[in-house]
C-alpha atoms as a PDB file:
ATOM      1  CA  UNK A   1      18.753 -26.183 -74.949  1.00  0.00           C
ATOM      2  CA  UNK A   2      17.845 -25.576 -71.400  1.00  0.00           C
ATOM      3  CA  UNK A   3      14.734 -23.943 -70.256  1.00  0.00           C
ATOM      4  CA  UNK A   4      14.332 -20.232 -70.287  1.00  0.00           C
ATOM      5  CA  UNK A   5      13.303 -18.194 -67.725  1.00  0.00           C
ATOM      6  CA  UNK A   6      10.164 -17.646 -66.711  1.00  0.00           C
ATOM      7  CA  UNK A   7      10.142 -14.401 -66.319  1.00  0.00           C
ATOM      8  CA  UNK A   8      20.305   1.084 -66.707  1.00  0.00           C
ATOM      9  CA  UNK A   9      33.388   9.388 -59.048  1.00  0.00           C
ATOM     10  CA  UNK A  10      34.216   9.925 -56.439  1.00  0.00           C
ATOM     11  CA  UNK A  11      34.423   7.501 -53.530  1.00  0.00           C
ATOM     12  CA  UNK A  12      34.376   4.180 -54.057  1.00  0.00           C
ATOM     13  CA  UNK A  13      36.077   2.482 -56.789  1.00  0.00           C
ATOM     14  CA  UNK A  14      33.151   1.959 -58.725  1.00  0.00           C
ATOM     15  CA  UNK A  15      32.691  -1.446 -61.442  1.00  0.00           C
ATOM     16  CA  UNK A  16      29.029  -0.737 -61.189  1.00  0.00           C
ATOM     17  CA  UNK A  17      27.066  -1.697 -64.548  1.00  0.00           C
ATOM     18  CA  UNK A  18      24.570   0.812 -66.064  1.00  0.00           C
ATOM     19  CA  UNK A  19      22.055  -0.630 -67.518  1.00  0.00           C
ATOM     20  CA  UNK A  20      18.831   0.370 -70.143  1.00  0.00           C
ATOM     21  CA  UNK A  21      16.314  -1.852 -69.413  1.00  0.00           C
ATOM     22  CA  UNK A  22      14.197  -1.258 -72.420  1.00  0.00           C
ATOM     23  CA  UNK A  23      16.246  -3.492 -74.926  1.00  0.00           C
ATOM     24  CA  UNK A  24      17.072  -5.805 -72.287  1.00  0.00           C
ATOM     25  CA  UNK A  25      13.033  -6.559 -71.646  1.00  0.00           C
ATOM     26  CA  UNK A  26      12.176  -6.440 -75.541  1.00  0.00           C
ATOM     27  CA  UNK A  27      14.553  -9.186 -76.509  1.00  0.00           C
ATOM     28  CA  UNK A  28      13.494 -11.224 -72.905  1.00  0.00           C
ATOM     29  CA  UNK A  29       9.813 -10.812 -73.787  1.00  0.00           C
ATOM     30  CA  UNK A  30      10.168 -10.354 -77.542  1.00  0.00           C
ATOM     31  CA  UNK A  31       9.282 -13.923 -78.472  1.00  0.00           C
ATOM     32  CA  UNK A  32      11.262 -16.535 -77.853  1.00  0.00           C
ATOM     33  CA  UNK A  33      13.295 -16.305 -74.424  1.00  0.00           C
ATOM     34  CA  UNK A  34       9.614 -17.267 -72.596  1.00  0.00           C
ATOM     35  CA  UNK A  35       8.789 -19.417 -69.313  1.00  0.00           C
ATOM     36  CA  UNK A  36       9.641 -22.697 -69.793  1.00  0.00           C
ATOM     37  CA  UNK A  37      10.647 -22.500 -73.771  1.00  0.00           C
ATOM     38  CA  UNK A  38      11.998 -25.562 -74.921  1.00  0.00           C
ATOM     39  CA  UNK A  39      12.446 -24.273 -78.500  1.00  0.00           C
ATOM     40  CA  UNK A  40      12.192 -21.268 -79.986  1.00  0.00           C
ATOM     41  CA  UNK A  41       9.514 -20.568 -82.773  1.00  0.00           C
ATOM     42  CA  UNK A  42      10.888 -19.069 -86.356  1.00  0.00           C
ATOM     43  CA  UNK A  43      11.479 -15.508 -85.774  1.00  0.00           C
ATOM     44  CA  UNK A  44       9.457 -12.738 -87.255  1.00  0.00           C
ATOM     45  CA  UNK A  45       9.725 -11.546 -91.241  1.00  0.00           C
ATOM     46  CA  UNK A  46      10.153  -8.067 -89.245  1.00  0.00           C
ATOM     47  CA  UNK A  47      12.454  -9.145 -86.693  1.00  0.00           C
ATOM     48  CA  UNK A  48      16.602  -8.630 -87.543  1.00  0.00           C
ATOM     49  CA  UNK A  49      18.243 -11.956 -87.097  1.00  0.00           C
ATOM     50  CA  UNK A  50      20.992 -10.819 -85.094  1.00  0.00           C
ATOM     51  CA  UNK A  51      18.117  -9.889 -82.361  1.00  0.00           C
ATOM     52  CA  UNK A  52      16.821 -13.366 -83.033  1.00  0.00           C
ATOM     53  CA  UNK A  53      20.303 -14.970 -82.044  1.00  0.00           C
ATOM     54  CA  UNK A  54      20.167 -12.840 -79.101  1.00  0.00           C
ATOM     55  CA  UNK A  55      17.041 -13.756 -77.688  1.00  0.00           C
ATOM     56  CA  UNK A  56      18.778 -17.591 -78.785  1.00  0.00           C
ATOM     57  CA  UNK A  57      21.847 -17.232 -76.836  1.00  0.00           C
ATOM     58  CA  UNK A  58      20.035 -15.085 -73.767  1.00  0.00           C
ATOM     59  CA  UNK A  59      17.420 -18.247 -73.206  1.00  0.00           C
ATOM     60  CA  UNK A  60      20.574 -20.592 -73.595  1.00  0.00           C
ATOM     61  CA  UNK A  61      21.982 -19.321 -70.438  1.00  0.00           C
ATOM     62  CA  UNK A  62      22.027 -21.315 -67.218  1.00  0.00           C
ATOM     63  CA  UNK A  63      19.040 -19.778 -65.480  1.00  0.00           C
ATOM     64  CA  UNK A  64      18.271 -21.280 -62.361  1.00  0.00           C
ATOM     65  CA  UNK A  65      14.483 -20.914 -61.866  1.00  0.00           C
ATOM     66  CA  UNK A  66      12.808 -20.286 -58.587  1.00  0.00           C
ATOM     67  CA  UNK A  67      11.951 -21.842 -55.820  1.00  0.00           C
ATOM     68  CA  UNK A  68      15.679 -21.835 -55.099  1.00  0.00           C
ATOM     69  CA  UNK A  69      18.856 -20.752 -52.627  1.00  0.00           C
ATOM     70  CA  UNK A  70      20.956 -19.031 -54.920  1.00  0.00           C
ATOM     71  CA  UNK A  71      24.496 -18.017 -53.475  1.00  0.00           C
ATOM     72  CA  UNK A  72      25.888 -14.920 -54.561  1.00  0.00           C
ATOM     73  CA  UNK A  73      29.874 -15.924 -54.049  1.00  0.00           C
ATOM     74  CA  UNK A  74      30.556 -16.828 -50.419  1.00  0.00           C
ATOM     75  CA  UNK A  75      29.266 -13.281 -49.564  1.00  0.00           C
ATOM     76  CA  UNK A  76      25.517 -13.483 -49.365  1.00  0.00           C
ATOM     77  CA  UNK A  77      22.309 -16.443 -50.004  1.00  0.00           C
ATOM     78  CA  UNK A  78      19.145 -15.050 -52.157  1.00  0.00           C
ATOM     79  CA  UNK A  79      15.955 -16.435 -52.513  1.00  0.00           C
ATOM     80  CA  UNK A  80      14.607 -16.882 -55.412  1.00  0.00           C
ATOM     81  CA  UNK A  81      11.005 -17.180 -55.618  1.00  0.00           C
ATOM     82  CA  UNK A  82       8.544 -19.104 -57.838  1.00  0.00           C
ATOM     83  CA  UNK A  83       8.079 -17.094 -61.198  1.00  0.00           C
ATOM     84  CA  UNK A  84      11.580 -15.558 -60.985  1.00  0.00           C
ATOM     85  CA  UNK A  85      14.986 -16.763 -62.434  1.00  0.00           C
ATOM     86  CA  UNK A  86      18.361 -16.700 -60.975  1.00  0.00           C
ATOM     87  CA  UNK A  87      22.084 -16.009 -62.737  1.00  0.00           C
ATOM     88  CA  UNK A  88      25.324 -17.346 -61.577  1.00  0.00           C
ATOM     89  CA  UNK A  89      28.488 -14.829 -62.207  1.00  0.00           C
ATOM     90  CA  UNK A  90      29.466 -16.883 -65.271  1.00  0.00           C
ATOM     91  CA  UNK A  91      26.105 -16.207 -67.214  1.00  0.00           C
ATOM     92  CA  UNK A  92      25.902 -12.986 -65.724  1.00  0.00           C
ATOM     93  CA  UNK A  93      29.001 -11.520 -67.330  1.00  0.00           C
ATOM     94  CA  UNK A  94      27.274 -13.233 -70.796  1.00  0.00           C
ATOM     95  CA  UNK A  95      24.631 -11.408 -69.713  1.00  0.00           C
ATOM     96  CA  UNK A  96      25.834  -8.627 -69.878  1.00  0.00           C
ATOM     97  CA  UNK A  97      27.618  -9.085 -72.962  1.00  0.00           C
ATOM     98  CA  UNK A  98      24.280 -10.130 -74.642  1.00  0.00           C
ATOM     99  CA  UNK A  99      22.412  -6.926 -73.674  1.00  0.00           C
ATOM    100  CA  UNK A 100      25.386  -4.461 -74.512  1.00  0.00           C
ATOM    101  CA  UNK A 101      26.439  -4.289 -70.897  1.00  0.00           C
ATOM    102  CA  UNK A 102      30.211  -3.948 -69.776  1.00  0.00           C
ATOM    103  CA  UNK A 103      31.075  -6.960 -68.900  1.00  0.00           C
ATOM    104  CA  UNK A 104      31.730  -7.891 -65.217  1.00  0.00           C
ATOM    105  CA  UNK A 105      32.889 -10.480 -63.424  1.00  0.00           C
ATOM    106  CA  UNK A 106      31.801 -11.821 -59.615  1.00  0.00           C
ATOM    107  CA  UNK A 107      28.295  -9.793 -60.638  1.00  0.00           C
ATOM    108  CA  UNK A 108      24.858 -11.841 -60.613  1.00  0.00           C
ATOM    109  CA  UNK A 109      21.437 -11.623 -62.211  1.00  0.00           C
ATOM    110  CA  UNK A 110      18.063 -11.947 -60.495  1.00  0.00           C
ATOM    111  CA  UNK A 111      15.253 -11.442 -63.009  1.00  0.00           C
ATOM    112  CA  UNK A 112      11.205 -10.607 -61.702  1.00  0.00           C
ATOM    113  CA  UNK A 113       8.133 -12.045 -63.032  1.00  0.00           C
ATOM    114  CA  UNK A 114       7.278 -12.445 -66.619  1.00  0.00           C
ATOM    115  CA  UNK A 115      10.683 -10.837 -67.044  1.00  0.00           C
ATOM    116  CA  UNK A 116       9.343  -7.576 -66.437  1.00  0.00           C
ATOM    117  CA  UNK A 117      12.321  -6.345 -64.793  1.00  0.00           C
ATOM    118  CA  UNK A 118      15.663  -7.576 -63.492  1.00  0.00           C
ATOM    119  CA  UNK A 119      17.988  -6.578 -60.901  1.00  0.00           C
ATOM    120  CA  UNK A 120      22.129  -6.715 -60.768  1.00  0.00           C
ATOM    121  CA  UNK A 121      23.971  -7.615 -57.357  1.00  0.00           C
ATOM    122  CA  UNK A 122      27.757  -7.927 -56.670  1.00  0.00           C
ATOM    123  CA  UNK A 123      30.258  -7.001 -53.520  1.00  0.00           C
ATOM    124  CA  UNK A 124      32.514  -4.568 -53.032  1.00  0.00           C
ATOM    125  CA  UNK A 125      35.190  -5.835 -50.797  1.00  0.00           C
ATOM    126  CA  UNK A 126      36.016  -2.252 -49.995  1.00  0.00           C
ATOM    127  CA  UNK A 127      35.819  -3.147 -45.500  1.00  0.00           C
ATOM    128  CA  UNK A 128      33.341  -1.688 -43.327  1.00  0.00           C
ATOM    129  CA  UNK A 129      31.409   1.314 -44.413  1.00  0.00           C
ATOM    130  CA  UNK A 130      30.364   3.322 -40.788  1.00  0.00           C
ATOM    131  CA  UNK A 131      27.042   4.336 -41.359  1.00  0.00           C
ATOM    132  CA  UNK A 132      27.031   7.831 -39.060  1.00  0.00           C
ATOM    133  CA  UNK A 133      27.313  10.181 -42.028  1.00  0.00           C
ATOM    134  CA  UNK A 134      24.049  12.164 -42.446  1.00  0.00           C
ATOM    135  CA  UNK A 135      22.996  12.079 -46.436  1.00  0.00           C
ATOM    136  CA  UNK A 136      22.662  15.767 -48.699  1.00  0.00           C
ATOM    137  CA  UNK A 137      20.654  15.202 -51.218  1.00  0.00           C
ATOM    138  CA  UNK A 138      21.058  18.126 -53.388  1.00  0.00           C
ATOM    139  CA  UNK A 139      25.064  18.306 -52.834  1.00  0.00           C
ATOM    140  CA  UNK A 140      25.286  14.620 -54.233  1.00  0.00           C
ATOM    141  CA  UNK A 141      22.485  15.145 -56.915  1.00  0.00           C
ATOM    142  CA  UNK A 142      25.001  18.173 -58.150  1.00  0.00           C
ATOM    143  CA  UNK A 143      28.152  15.753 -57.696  1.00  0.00           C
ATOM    144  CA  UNK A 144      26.201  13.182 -59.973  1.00  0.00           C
ATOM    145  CA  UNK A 145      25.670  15.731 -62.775  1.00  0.00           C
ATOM    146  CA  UNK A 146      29.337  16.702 -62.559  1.00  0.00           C
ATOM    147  CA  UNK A 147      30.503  13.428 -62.993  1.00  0.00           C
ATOM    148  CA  UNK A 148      28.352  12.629 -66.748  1.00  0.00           C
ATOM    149  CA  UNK A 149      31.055  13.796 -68.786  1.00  0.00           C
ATOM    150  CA  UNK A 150      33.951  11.897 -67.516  1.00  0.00           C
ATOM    151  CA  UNK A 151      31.465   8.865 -67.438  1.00  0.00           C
ATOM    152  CA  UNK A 152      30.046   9.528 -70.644  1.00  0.00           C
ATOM    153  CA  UNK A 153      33.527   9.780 -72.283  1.00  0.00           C
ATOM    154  CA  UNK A 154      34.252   5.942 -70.843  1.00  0.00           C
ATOM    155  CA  UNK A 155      30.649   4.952 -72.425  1.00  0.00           C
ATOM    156  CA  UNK A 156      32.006   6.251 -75.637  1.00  0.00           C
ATOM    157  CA  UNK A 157      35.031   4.657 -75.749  1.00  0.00           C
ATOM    158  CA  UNK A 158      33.156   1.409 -75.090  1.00  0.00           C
ATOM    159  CA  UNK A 159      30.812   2.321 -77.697  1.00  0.00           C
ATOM    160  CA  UNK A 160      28.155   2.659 -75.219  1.00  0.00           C
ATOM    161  CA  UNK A 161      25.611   5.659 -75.807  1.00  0.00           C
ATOM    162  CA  UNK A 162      25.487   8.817 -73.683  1.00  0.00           C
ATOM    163  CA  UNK A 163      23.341   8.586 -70.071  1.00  0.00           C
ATOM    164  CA  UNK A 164      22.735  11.999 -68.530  1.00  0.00           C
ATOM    165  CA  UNK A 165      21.574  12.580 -64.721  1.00  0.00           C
ATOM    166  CA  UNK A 166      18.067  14.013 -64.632  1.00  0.00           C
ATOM    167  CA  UNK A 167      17.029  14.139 -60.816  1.00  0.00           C
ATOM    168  CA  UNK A 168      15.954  11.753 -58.297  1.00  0.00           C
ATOM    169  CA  UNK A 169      13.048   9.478 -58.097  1.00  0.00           C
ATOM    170  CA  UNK A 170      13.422   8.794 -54.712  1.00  0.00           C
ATOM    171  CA  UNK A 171      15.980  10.633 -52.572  1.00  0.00           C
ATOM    172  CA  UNK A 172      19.180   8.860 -51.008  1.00  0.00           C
ATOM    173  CA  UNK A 173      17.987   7.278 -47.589  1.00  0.00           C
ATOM    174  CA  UNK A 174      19.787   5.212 -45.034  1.00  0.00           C
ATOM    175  CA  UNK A 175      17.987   2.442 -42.814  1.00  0.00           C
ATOM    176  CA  UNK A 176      20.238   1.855 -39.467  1.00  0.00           C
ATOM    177  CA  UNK A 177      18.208  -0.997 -38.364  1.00  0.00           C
ATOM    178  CA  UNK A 178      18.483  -3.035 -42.171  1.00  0.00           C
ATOM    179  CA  UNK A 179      21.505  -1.237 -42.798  1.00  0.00           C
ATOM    180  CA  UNK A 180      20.461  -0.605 -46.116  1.00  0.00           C
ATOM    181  CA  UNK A 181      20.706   2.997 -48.475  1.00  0.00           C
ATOM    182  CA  UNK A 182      18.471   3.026 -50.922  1.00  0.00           C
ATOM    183  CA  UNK A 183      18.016   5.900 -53.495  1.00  0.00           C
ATOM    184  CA  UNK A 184      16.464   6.056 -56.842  1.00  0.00           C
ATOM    185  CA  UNK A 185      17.965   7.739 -60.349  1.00  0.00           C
ATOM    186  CA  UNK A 186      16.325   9.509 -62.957  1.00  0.00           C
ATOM    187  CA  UNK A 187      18.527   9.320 -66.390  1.00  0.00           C
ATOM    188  CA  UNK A 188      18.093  10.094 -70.042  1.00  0.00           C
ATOM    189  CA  UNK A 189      20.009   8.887 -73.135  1.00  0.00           C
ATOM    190  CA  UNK A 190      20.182  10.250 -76.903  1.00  0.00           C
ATOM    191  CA  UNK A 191      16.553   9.895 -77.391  1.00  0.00           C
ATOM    192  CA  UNK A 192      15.476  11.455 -74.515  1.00  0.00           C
ATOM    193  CA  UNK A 193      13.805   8.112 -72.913  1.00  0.00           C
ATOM    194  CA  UNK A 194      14.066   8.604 -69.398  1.00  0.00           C
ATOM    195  CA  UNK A 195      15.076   5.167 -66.921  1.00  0.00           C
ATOM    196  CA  UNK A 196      15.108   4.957 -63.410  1.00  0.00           C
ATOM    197  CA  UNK A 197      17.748   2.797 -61.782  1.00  0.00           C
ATOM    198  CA  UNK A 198      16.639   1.900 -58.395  1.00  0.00           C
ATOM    199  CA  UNK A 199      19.595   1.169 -56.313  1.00  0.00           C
ATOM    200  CA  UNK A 200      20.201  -0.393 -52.977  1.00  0.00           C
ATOM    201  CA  UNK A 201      23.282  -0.982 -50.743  1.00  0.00           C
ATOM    202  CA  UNK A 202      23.475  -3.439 -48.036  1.00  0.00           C
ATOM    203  CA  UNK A 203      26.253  -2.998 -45.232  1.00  0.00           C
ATOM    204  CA  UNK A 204      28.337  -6.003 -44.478  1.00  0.00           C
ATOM    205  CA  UNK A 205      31.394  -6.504 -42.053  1.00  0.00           C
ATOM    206  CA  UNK A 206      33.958  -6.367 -44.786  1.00  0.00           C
ATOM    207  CA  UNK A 207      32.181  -4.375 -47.688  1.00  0.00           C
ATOM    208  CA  UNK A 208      29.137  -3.862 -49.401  1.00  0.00           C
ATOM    209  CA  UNK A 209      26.419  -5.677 -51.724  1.00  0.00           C
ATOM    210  CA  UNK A 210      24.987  -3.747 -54.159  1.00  0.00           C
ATOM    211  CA  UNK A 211      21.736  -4.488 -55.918  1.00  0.00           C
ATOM    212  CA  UNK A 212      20.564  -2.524 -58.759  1.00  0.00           C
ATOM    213  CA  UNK A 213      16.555  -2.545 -59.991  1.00  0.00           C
ATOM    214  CA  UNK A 214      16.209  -2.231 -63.726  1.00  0.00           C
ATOM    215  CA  UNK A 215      13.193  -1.292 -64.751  1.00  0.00           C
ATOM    216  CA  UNK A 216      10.191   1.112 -67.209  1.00  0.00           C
ATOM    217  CA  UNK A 217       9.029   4.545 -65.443  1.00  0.00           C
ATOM    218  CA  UNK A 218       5.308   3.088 -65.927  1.00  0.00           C
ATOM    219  CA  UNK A 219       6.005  -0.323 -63.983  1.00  0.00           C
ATOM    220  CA  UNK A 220       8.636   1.037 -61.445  1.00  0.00           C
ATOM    221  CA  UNK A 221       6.615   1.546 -58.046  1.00  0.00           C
ATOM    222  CA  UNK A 222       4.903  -2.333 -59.054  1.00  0.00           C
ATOM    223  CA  UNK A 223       8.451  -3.257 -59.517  1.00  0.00           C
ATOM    224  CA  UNK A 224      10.191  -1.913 -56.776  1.00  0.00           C
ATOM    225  CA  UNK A 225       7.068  -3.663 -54.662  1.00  0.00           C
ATOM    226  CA  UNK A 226       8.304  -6.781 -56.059  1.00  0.00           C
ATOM    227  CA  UNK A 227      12.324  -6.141 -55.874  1.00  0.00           C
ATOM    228  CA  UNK A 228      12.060  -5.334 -52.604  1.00  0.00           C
ATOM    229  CA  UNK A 229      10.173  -8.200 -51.112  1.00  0.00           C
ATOM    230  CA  UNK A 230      12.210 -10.321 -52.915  1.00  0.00           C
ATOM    231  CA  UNK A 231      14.891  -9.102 -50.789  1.00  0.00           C
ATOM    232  CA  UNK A 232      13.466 -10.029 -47.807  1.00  0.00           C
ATOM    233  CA  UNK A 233      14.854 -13.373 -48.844  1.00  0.00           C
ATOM    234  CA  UNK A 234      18.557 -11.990 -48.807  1.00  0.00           C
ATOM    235  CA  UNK A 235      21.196 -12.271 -46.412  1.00  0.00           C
ATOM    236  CA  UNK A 236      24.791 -12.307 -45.674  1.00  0.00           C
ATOM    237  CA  UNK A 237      26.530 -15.250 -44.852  1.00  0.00           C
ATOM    238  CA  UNK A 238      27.726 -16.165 -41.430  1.00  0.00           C
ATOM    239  CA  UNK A 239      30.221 -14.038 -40.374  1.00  0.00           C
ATOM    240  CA  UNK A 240      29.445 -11.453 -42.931  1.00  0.00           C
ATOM    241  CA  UNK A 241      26.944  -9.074 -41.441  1.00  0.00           C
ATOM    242  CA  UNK A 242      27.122  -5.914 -40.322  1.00  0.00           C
ATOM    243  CA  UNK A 243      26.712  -6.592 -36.472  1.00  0.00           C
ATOM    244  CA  UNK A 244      29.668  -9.025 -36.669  1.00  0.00           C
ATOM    245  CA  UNK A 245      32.119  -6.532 -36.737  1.00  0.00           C
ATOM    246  CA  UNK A 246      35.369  -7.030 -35.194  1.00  0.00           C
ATOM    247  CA  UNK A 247      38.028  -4.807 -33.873  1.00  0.00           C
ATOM    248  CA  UNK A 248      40.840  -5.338 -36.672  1.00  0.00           C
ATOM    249  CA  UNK A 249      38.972  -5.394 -39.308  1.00  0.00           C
ATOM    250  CA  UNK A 250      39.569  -3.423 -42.292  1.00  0.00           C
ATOM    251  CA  UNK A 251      37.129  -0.131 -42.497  1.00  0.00           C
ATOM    252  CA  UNK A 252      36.289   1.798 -45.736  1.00  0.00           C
ATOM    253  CA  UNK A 253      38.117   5.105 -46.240  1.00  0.00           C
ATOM    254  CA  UNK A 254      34.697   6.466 -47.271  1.00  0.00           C
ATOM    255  CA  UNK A 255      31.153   6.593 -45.704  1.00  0.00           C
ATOM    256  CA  UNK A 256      27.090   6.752 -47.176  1.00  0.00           C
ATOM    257  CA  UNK A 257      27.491   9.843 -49.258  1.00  0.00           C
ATOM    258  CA  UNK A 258      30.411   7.905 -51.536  1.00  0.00           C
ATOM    259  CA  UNK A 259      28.722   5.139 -51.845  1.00  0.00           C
ATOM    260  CA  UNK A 260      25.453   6.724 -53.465  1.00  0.00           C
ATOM    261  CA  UNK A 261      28.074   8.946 -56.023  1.00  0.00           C
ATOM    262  CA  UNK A 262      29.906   5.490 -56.351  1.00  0.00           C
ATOM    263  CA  UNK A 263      26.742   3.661 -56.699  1.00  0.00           C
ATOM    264  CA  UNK A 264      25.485   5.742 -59.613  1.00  0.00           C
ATOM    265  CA  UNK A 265      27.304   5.203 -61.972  1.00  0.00           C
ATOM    266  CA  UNK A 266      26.599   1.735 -61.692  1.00  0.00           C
ATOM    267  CA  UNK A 267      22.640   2.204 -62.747  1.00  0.00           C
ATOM    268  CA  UNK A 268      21.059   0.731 -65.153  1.00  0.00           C
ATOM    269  CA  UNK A 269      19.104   2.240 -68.620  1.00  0.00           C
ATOM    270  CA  UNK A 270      16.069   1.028 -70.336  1.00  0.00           C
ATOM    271  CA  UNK A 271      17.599   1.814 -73.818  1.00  0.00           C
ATOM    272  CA  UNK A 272      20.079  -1.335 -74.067  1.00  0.00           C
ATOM    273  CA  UNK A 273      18.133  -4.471 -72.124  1.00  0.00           C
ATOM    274  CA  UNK A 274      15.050  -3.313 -75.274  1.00  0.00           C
ATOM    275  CA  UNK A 275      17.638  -3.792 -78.045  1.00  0.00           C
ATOM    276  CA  UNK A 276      19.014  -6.782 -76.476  1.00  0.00           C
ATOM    277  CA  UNK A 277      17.861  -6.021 -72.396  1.00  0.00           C
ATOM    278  CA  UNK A 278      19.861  -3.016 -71.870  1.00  0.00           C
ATOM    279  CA  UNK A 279      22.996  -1.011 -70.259  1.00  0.00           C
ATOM    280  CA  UNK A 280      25.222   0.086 -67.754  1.00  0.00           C
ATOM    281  CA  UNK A 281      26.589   3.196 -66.572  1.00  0.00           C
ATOM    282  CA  UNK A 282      30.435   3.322 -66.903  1.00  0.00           C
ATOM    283  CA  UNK A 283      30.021   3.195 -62.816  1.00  0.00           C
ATOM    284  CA  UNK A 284      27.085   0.989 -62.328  1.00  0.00           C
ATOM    285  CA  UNK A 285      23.917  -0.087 -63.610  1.00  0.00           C
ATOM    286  CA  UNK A 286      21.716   1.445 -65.874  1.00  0.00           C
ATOM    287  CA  UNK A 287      18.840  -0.425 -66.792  1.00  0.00           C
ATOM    288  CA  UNK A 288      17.253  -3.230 -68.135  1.00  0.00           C
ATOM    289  CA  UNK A 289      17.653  -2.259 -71.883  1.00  0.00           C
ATOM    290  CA  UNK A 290      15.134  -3.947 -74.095  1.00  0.00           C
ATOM    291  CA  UNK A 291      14.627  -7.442 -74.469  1.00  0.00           C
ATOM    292  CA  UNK A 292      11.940  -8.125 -71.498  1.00  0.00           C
ATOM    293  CA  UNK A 293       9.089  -6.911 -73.395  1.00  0.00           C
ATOM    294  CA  UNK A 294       8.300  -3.674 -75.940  1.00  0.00           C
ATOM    295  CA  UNK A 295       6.854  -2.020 -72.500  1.00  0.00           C
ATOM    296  CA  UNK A 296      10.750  -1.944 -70.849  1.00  0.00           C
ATOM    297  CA  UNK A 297      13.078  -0.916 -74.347  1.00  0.00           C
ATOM    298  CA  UNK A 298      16.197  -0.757 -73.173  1.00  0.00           C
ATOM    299  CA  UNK A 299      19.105  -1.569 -70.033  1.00  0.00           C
ATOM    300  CA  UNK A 300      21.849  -0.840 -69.248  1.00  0.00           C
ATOM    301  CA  UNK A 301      23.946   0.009 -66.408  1.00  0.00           C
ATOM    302  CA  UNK A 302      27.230   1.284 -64.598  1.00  0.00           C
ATOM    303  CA  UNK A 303      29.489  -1.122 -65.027  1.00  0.00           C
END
């Protein structure tokens, strides 16, 4: 078996996962999906077997373990640093499978240290997002809460559990030098647990990447420390970036303000990656549910 790692509307079509990053980090963490495990040890009296085949099948995947270039399509290049762990979109959609995600195609998997949180990244080839739209925090905040029910109702019919829209934990901002909006979600499921899907978008000439943080309210600022140095290792490919705009090229129909409404639904949970390493929103990422460790319960995401 190969090695395991080492280690939760309107605008945009959205095929963002949600993920809960609490079951996502249990079942990572749990026992058997560790750094460099060979083989996995007999599981627990206390522990279910079908968690046990999950943790199995999660360490099975092809993780490609940092230092590495990692390609994300023809899109973007990632570098994946020592301690971390890389997923192509293959294993990714497994992935997601594994830790009661949506499944999604073209969407890739970069998990942190010790496995103490993960992130999601795929591209929207939607064209070229213009950037001169100032951000309202509140009006989108209210949009978000307006949209739970109709996303809700999708998470039910995939048997997915309820996420509700509590507030920010950081604001929407925009970066014109990076090019990058960045904003971070407060959400709730059936038991109250509150996860925080940090979420970033990076303008590109003919769309946008988006990259979604799952990780536990008492690790976040740590992990968003880590996520975002990590990303000092990303970039577009040639002809890809922002700058390299062309006149002719396609341009979005929408601006900032759709992308965050877009965006959240594609955030990620702690409930489902603890179960199994989490869930998505029905339009993105919710969380890294529950298999990285007890400490991040459950992920899941938009998806």
């Amino acid at each position: 078996m190969p090695p395991a790692p080492e280690l939760g509307v309107r605008g945009p079509p959205a095929e963002h996962p949600t993920m809960t990053r609490s079951r996502v980090i249990r079942l990572l963490l749990g026992g058997a999906v560790l750094v460099g495990a060979v083989a996995l040890a007999a599981p627990a009296s206390s522990q279910p077997p079908s968690q046990w085949e999950v943790r199995r099948q999660i360490a099975a995947l092809g993780w490609q373990r940092g230092p590495t270039e990692a390609h994300l399509g023809s899109t973007a290049i990632l570098d994946v640093r020592e301690g971390q762990a890389f997923l192509d979109a293959p294993n990714t959609r497994r992935f997601l499978e594994l830790t009661e995600n949506p499944p999604r195609d073209n969407h890739y998997t970069l998990v942190g240290p010790e496995m103490k949180w993960f992130a999601i990244f795929f591209f929207e080839d939607s064209g070229y997002v213009k950037d001169d739209e100032t951000l309202d925090a509140d009006a989108l905040l209210a949009s978000l809460k307006d949209s739970d029910k109709s996303a809700n109702a999708e998470r039910q019919r995939l048997g997915i559990p309820p996420l509700h829209t509590e507030g920010w934990h950081v604001a929407p901002h925009y970066d014109a030098l990076t090019k990058r909006l960045e904003w971070g979600l407060r959400l709730s499921g059936p038991d109250g647990h509150p996860t925080i899907n940090y979420t970033i978008r990076f303008l590109g000439r003919r769309g946008v990447m988006h990259a979604t943080l799952v990780s536990e309210p008492d690790t976040l600022e740590r992990d968003i420390a880590q996520f975002k140095a990590s990303l000092t290792g990303y970039s577009f490919a040639a002809g890809e970036r922002y700058a390299e705009f062309r006149a002719g090229d396609r341009v979005a129909e929408y601006g900032l303000a759709a992308l965050v409404l877009g965006g959240a639904a594609a955030v990620a949970t702690k409930s489902g990656f603890a179960k199994a390493l989490g869930k998505f929103v029905v339009a993105g990422l919710v969380a890294l549910g529950g298999a990285v460790s007890a400490a991040i319960r459950k992920f899941r995401r938009r998806g």
